[in-house]
N, C-alpha and C. Protein backbone atom coordinates (compact mmCIF):
# COMPACT_ATOMS: atom_id res chain seq x y z
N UNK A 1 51.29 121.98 14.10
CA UNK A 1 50.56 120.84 14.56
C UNK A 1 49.58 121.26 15.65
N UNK A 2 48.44 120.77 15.68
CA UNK A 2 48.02 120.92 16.98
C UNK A 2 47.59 120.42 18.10
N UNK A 3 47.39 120.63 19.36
CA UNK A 3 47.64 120.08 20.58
C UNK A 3 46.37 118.87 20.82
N UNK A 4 47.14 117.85 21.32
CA UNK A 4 45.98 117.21 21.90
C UNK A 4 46.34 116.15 23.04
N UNK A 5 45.65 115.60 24.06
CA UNK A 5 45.90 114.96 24.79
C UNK A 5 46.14 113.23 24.68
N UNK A 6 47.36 112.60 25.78
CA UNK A 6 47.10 111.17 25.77
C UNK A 6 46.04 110.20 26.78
N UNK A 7 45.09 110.04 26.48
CA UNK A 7 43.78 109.22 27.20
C UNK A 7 44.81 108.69 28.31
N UNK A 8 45.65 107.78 28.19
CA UNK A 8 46.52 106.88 28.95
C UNK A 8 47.16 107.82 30.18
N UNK A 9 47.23 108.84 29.95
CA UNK A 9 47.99 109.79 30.99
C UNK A 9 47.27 110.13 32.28
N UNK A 10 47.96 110.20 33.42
CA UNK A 10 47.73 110.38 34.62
C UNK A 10 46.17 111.16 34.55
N UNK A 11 45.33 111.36 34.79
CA UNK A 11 44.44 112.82 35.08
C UNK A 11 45.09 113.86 35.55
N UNK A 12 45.57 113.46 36.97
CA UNK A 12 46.11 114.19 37.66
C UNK A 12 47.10 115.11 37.45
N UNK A 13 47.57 115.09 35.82
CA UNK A 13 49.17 115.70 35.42
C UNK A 13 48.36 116.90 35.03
N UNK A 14 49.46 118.27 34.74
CA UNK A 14 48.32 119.20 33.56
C UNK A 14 48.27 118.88 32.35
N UNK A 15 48.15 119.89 31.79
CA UNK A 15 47.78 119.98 30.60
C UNK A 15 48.55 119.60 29.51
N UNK A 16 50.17 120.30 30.33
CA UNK A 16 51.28 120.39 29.91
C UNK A 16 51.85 119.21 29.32
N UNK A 17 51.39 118.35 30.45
CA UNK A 17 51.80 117.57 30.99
C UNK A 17 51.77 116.10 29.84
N UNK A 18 50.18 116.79 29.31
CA UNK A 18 49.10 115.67 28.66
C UNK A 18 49.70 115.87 26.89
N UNK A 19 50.31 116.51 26.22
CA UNK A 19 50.23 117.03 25.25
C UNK A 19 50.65 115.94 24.61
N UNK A 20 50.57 115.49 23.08
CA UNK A 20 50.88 114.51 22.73
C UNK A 20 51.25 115.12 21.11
N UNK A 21 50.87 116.29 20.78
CA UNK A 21 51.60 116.91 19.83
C UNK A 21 51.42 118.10 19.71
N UNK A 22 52.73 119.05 19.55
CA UNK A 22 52.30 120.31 19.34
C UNK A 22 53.72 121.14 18.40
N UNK A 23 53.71 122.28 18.11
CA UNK A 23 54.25 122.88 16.99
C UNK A 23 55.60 122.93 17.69
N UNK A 24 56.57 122.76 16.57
CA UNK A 24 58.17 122.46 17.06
C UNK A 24 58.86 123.54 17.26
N UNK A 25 58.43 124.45 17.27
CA UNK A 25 58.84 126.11 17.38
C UNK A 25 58.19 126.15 18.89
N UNK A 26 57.58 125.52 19.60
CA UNK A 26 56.39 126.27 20.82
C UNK A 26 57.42 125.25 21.86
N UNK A 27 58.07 124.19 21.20
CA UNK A 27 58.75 123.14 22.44
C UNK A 27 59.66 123.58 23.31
N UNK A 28 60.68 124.84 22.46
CA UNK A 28 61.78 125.16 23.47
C UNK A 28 61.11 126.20 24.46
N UNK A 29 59.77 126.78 24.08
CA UNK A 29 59.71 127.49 25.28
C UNK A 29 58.57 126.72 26.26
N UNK A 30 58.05 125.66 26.49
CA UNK A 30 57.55 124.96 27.43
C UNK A 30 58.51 124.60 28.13
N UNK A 31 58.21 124.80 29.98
CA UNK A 31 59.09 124.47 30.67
C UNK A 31 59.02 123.22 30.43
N UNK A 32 58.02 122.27 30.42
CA UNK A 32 57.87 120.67 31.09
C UNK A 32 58.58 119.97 29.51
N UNK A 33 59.24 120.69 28.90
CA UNK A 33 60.09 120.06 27.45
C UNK A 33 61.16 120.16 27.20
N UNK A 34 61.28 121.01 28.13
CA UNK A 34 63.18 121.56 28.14
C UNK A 34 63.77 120.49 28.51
N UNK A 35 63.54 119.96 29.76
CA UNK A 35 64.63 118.56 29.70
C UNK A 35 64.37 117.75 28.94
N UNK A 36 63.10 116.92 28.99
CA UNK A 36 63.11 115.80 27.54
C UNK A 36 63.75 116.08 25.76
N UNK A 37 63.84 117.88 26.37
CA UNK A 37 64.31 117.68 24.78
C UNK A 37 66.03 117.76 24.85
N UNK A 38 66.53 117.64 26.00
CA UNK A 38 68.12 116.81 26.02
C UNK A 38 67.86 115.44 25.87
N UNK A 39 67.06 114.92 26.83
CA UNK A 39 67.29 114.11 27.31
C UNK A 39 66.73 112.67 26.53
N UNK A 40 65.12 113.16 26.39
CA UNK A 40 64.40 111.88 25.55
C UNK A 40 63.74 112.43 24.18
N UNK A 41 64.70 112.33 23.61
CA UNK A 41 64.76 112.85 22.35
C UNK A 41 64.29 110.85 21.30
N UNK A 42 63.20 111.19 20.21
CA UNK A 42 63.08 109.77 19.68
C UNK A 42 62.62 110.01 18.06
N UNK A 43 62.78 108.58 17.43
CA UNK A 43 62.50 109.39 15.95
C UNK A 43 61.33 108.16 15.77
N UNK A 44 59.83 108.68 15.53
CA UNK A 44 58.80 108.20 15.42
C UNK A 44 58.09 107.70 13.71
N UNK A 45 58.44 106.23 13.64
CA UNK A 45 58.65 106.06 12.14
C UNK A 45 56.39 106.40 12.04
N UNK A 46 55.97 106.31 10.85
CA UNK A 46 54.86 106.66 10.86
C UNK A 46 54.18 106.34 9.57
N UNK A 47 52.58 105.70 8.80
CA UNK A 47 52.22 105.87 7.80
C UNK A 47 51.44 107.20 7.72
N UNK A 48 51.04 107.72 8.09
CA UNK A 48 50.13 109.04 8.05
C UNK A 48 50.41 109.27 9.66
N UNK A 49 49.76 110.91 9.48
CA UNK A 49 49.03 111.65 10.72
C UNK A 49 47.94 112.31 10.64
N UNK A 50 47.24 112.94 11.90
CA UNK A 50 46.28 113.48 11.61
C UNK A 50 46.06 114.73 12.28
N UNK A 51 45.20 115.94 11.49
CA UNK A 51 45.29 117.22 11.69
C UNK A 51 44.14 117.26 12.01
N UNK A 52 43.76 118.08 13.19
CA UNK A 52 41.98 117.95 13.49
C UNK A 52 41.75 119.69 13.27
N UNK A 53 40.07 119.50 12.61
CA UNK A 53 39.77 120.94 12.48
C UNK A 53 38.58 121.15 13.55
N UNK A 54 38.86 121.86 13.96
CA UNK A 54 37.60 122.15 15.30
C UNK A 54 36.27 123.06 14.94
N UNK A 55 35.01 121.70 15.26
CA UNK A 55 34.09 122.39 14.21
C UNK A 55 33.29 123.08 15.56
N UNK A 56 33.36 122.79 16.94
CA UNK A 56 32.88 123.57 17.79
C UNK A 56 33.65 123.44 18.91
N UNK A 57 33.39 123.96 19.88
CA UNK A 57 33.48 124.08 21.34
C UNK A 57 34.73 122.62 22.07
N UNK A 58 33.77 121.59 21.42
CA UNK A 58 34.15 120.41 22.06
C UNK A 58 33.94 119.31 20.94
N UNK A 59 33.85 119.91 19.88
CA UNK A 59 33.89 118.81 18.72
C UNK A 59 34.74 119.19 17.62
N UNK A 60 35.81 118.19 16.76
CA UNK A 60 36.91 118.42 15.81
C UNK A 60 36.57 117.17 15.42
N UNK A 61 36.92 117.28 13.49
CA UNK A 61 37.00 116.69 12.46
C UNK A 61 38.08 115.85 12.61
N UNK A 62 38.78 114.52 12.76
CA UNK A 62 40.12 114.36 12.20
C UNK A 62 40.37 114.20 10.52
N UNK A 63 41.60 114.71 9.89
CA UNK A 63 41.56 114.69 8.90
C UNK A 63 42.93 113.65 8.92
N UNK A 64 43.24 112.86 8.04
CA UNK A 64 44.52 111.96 7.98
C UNK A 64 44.97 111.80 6.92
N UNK A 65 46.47 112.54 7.00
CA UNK A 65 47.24 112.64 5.82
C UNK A 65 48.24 111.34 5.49
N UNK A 66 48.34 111.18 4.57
CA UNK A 66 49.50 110.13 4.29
C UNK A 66 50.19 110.78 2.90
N UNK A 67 51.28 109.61 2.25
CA UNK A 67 51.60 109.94 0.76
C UNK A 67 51.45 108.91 -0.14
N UNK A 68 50.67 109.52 -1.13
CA UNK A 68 50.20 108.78 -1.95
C UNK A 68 51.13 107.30 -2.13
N UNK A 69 51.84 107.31 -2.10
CA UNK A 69 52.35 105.76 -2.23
C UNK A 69 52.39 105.11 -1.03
N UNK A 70 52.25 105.79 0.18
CA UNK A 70 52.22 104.46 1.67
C UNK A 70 53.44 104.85 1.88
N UNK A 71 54.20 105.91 1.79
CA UNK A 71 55.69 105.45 1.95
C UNK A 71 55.67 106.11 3.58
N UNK A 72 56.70 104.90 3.99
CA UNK A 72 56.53 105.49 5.56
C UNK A 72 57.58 106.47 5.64
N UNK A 73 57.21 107.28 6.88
CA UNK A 73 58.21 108.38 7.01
C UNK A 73 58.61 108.85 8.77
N UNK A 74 58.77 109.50 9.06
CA UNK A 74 59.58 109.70 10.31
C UNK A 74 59.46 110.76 10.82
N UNK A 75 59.24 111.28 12.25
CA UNK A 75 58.81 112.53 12.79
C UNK A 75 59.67 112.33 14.03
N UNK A 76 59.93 113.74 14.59
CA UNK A 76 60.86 113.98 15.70
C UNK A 76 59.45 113.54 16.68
N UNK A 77 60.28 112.93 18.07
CA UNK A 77 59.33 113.02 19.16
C UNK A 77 60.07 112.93 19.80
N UNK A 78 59.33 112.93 21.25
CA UNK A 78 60.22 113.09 23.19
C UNK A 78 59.24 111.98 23.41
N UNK A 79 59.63 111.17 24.33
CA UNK A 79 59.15 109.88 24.86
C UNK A 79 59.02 110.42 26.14
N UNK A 80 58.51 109.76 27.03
CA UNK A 80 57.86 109.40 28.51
C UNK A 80 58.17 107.97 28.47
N UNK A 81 58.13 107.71 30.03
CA UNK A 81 57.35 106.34 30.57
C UNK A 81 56.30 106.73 31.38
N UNK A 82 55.42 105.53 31.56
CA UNK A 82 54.37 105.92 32.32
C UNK A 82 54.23 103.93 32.81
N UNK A 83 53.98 104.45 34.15
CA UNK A 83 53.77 103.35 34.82
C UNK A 83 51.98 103.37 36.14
N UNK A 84 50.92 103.12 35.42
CA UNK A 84 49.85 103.31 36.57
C UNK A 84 50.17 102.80 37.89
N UNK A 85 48.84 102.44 38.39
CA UNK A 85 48.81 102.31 40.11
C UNK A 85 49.13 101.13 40.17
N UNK A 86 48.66 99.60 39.32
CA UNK A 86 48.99 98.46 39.45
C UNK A 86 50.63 98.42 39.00
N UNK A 87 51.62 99.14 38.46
CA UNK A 87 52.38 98.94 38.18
C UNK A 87 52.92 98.71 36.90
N UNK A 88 51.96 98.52 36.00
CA UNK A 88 52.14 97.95 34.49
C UNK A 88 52.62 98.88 33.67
């Protein structure tokens, strides 16, 4: 899979911090995943996803896969909360 950021996320976090998907082999060795992956472990039901191909520098294609029949399906994820400055 490859990496990309959540808009909604702090600025201020890194990179690490920001990731919103990345290859399930690369998780146990990120420090900032080791605990969520005891801890906030979640199963993310889904109709498609999408794989971006990077056609330059700062620009990528999304491509979006599904299966031919719509059938929904299910992907491992780690959750967060996130709470901004107003509180919401």
């Amino acid at each position: 899979m490859l990496l990309g950021t959540a808009s909604w996320l702090d600025q201020k976090k890194s990179v690490s911090e920001k990731l919103i998907s990345i290859r399930g082999e690369l998780i146990p060795q990120k420090p900032v995943f080791k605990r969520k992956l005891k801890n906030r472990r979640c199963v993310v039901p889904a109709d498609g996803l999408y794989f971006w191909k990077k056609t330059g520098k700062k620009s990528a294609i999304p491509y979006r896969f599904v299966f031919p029949d719509t059938t929904i399906f299910s992907m491992a994820g780690l959750w967060e909360e996130f709470e901004d400055e107003a509180g919401k």
